[in-house]
C-alpha atoms as a PDB file:
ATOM      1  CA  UNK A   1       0.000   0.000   0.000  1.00  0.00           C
ATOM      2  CA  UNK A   2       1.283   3.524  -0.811  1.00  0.00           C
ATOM      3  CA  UNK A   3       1.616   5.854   1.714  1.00  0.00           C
ATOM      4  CA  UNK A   4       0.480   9.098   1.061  1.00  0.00           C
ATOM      5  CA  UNK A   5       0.722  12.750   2.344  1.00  0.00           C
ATOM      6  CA  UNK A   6      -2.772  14.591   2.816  1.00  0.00           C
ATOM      7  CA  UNK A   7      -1.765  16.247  -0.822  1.00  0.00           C
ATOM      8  CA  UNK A   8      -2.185  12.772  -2.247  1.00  0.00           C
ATOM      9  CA  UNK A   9       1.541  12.057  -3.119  1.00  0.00           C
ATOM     10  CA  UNK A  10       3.564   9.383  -2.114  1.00  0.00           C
ATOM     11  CA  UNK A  11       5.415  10.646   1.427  1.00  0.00           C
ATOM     12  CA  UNK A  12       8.385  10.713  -0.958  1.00  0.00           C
ATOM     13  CA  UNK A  13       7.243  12.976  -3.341  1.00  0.00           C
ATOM     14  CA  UNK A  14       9.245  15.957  -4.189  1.00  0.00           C
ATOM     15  CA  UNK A  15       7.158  18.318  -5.914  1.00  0.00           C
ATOM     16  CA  UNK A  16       7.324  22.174  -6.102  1.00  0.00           C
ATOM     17  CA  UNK A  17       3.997  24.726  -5.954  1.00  0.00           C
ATOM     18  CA  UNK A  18       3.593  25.157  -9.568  1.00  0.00           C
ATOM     19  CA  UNK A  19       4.427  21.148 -10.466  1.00  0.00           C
ATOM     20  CA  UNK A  20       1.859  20.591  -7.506  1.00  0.00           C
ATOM     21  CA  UNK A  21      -0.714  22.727  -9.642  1.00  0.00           C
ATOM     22  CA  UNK A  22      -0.149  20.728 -12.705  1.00  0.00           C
ATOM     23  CA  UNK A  23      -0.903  17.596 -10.948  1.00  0.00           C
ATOM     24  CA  UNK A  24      -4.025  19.205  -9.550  1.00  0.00           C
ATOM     25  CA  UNK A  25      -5.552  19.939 -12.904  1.00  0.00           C
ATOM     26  CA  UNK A  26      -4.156  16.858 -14.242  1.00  0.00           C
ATOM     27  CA  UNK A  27      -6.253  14.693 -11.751  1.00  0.00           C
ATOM     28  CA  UNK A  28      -9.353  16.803 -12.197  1.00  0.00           C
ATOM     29  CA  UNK A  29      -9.854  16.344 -16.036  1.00  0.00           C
ATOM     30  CA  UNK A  30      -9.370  12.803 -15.682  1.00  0.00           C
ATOM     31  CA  UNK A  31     -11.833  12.546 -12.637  1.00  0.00           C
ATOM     32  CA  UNK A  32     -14.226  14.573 -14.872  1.00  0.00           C
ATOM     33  CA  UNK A  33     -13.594  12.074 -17.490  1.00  0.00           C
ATOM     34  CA  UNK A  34     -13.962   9.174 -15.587  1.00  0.00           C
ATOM     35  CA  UNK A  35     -17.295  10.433 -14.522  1.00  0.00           C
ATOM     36  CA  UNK A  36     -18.885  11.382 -17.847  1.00  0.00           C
ATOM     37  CA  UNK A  37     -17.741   7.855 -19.282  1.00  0.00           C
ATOM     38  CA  UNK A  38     -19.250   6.255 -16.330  1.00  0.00           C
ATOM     39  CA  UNK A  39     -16.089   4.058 -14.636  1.00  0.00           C
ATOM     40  CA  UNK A  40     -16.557   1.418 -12.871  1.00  0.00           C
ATOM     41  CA  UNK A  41     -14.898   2.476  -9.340  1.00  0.00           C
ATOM     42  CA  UNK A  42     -11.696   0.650  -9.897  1.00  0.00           C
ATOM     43  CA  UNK A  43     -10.799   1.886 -12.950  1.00  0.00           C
ATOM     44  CA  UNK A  44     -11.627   5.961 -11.482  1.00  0.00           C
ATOM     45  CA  UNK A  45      -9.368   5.277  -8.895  1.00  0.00           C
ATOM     46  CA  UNK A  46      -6.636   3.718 -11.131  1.00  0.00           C
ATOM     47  CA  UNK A  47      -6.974   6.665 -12.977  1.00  0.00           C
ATOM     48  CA  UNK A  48      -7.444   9.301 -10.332  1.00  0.00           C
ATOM     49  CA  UNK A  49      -3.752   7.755  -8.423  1.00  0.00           C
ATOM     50  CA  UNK A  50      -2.029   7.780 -12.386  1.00  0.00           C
ATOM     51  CA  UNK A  51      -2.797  11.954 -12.270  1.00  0.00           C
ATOM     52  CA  UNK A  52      -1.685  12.536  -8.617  1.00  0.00           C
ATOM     53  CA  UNK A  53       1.551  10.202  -8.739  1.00  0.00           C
ATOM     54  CA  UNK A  54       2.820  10.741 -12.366  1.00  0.00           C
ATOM     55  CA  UNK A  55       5.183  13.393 -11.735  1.00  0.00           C
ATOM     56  CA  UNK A  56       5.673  12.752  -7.901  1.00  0.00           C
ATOM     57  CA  UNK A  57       9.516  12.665  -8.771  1.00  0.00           C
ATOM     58  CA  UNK A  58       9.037  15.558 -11.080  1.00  0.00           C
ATOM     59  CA  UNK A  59      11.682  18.175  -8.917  1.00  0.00           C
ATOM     60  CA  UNK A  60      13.636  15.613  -7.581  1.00  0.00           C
ATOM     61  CA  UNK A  61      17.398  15.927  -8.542  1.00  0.00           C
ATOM     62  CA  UNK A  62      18.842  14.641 -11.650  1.00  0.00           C
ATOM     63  CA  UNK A  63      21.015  12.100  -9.766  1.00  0.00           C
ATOM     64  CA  UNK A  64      18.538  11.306  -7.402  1.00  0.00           C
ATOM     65  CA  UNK A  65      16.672   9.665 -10.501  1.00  0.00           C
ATOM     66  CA  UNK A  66      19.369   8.601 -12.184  1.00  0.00           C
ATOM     67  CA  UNK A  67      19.952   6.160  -8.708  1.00  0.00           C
ATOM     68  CA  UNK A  68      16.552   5.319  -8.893  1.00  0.00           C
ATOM     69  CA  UNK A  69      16.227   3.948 -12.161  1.00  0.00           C
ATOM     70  CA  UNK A  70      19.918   3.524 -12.987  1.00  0.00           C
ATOM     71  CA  UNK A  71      19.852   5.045 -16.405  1.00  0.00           C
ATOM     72  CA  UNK A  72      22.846   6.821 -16.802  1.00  0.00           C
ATOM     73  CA  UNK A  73      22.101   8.415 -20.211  1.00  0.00           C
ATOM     74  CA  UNK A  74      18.621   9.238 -21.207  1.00  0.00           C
ATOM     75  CA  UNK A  75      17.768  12.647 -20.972  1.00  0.00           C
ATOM     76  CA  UNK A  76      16.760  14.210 -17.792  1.00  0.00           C
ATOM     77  CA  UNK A  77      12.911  14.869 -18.490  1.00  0.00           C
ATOM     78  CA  UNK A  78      12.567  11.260 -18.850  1.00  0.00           C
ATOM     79  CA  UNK A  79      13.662   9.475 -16.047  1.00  0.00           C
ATOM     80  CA  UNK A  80      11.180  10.805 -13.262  1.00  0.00           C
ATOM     81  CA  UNK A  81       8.736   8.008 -14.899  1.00  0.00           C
ATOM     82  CA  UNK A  82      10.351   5.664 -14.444  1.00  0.00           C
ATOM     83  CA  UNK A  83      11.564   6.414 -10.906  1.00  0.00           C
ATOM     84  CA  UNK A  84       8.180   7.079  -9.768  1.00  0.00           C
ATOM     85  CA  UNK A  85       6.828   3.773 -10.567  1.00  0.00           C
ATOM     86  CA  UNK A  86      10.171   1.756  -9.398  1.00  0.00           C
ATOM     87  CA  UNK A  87       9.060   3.646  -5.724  1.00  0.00           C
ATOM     88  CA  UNK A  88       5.467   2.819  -6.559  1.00  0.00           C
ATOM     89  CA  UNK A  89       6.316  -0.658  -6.886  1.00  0.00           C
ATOM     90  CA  UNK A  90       8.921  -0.884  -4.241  1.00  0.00           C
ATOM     91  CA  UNK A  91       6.040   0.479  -1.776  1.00  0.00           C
ATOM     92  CA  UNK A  92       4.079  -1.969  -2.500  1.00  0.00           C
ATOM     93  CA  UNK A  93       1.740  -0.785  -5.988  1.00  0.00           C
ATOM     94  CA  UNK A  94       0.662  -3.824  -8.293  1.00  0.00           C
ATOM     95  CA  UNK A  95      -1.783  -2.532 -10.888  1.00  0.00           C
ATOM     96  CA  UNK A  96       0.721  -2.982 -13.622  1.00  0.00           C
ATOM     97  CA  UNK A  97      -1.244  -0.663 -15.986  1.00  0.00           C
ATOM     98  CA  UNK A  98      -0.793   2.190 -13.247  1.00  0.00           C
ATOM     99  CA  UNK A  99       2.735   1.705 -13.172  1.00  0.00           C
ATOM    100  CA  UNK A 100       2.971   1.615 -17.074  1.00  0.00           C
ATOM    101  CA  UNK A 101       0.796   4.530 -17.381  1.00  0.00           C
ATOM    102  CA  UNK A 102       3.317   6.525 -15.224  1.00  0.00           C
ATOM    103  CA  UNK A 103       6.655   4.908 -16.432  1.00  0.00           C
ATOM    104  CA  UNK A 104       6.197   5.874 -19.824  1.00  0.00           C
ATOM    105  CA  UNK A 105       3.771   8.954 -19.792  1.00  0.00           C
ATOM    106  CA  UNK A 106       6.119  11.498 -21.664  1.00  0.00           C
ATOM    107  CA  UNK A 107       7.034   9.517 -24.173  1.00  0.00           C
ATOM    108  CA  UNK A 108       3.652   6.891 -25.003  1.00  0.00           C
ATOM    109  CA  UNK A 109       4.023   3.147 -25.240  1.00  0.00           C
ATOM    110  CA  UNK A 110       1.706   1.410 -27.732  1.00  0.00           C
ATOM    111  CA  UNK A 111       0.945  -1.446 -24.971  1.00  0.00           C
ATOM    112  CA  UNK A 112      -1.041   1.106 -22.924  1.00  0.00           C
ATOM    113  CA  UNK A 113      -4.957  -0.212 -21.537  1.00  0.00           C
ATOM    114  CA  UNK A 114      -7.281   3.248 -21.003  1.00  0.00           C
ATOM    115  CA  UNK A 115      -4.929   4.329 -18.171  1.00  0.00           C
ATOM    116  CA  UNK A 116      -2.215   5.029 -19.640  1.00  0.00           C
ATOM    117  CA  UNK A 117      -3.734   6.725 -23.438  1.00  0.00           C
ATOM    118  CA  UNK A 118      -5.793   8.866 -20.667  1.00  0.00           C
ATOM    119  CA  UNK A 119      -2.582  10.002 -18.198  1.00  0.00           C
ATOM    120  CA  UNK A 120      -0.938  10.916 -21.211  1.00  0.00           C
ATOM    121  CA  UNK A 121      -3.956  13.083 -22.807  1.00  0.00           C
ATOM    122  CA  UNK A 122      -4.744  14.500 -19.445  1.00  0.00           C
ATOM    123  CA  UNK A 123      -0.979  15.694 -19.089  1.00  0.00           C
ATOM    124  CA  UNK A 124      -0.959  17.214 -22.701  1.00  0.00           C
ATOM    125  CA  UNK A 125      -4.608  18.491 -22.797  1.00  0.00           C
ATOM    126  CA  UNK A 126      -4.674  20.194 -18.567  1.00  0.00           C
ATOM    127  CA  UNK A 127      -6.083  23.723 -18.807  1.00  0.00           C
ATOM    128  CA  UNK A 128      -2.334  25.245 -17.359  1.00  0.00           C
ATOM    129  CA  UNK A 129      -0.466  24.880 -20.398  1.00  0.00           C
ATOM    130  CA  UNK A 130      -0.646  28.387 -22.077  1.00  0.00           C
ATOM    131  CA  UNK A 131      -0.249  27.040 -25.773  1.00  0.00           C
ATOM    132  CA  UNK A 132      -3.053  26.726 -28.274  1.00  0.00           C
ATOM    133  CA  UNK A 133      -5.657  27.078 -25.000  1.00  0.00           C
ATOM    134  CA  UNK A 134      -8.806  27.460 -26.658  1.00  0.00           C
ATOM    135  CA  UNK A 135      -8.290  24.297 -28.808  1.00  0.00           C
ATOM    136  CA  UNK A 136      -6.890  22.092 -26.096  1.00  0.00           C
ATOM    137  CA  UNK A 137      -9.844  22.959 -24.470  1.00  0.00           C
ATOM    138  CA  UNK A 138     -12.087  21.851 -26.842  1.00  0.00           C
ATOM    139  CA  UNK A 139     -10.237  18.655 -27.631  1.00  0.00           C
ATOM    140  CA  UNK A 140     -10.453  17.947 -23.634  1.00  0.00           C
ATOM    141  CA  UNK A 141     -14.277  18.409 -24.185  1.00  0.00           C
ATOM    142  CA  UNK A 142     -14.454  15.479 -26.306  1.00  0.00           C
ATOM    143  CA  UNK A 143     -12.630  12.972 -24.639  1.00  0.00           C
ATOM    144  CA  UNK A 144     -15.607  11.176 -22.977  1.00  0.00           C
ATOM    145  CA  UNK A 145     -17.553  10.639 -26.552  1.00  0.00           C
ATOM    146  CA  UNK A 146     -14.701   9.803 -28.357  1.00  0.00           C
ATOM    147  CA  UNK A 147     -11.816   8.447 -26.548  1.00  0.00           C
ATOM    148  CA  UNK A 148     -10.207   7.017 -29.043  1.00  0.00           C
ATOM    149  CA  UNK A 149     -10.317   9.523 -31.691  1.00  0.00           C
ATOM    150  CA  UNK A 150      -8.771  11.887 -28.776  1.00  0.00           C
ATOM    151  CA  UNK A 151      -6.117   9.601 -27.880  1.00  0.00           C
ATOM    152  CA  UNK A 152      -4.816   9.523 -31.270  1.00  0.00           C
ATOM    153  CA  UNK A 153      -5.105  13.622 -31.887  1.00  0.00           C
ATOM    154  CA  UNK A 154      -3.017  13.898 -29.211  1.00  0.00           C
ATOM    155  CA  UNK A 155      -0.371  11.373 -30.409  1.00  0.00           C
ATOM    156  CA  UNK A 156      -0.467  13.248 -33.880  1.00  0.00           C
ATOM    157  CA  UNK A 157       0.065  16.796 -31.631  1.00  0.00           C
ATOM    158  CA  UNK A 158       2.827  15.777 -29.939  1.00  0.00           C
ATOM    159  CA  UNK A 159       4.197  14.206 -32.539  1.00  0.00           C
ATOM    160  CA  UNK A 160       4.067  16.762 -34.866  1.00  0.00           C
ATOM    161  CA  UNK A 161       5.493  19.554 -32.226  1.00  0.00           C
ATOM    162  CA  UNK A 162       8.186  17.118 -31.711  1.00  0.00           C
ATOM    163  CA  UNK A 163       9.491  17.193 -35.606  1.00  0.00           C
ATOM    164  CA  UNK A 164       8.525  20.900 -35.774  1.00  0.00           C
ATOM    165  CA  UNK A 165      10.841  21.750 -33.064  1.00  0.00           C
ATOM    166  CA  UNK A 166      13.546  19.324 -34.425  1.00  0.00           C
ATOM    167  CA  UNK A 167      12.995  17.652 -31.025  1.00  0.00           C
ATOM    168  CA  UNK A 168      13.967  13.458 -30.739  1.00  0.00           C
ATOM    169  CA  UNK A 169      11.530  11.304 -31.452  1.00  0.00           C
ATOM    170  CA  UNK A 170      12.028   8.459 -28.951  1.00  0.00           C
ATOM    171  CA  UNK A 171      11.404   4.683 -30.043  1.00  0.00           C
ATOM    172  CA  UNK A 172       8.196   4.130 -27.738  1.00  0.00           C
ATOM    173  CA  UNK A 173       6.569   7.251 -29.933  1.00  0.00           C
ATOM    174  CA  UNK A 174       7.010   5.870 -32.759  1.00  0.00           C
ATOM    175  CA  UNK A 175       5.875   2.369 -31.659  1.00  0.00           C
ATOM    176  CA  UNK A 176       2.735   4.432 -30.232  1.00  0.00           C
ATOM    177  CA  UNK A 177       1.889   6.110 -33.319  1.00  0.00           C
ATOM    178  CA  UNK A 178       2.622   3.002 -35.989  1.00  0.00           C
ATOM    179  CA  UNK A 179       0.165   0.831 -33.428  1.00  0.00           C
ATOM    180  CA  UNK A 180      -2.310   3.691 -33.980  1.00  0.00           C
ATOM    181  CA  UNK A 181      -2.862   2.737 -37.826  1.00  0.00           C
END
């Protein structure tokens, strides 16, 4: 069983005000989500701890998380993942598609149940991120009625800001999008 603070986090969480905020709105589009598609409990919940714990490790130092996971070479923005669920899973967490969700959340992984497609929306789609607002909005909207169509609009977003910006595209992407087709 996780331990948690009264915030929701892990008791090992090191988060900052404004990463604290993220995770806030985060968890409350897909609680909103969960209800308007009608969850069973279990699957709420499972959602609900995917949006408070993903980025748990989010302000943690860089070799704090490179202990944690012992990657030694992937870029810093990746590893708190996969450090979060290795402490999730030391502590006790067994919902493998919660810990997938959160492992690979910045990057996708084509493998993903409902959890994980809707962590990863949530994070790109939350109502804090000041670029293309309006739209993001919108395409938050329509989540509940068309889940799927959403999931992959996403995929193509980030995907496409990635090559834009001359960004890497990393292996699990790509795997997301081609099992998208």
């Amino acid at each position: 069983m996780v331990r948690t603070q009264s915030s929701g986090l892990p008791i090992w969480a090191q988060v900052g005000e404004r990463r604290l905020a993220h995770i806030a709105r985060v968890t409350s589009l897909l609680r909103a989500w969960g209800a308007a598609m009608r969850l069973t409990p279990d699957e709420a919940n499972t959602w609900i701890d995917a949006g408070s714990w993903h980025d748990a490790l989010r302000d943690a130092p860089i070799d704090e998380l490179r202990e944690i996971t012992g990657d030694r070479s992937s870029p810093e923005g990746l590893l708190h993942g996969p450090a979060v669920a290795i402490k999730l899973e030391a502590d006790g967490e067994r919902r493998q598609n919660l810990l997938d969700a959160i492992r690979y959340h910045t990057v996708g992984h084509a493998r993903w149940d409902r959890t994980g497609r809707a962590l990863y929306m949530a994070d790109y789609l939350e109502p804090g991120r000041k670029f293309l607002a309006e739209d993001r909005g919108f395409v938050a909207s329509q989540v509940p009625n068309n889940f799927d169509g959403v999931f992959r609009q996403v995929v193509r977003f980030r995907l496409e800001w990635s090559v834009r910006e001359g960004n890497h595209i990393f292996p699990e992407t790509v795997e997301l999008w081609n099992s998208l087709r």
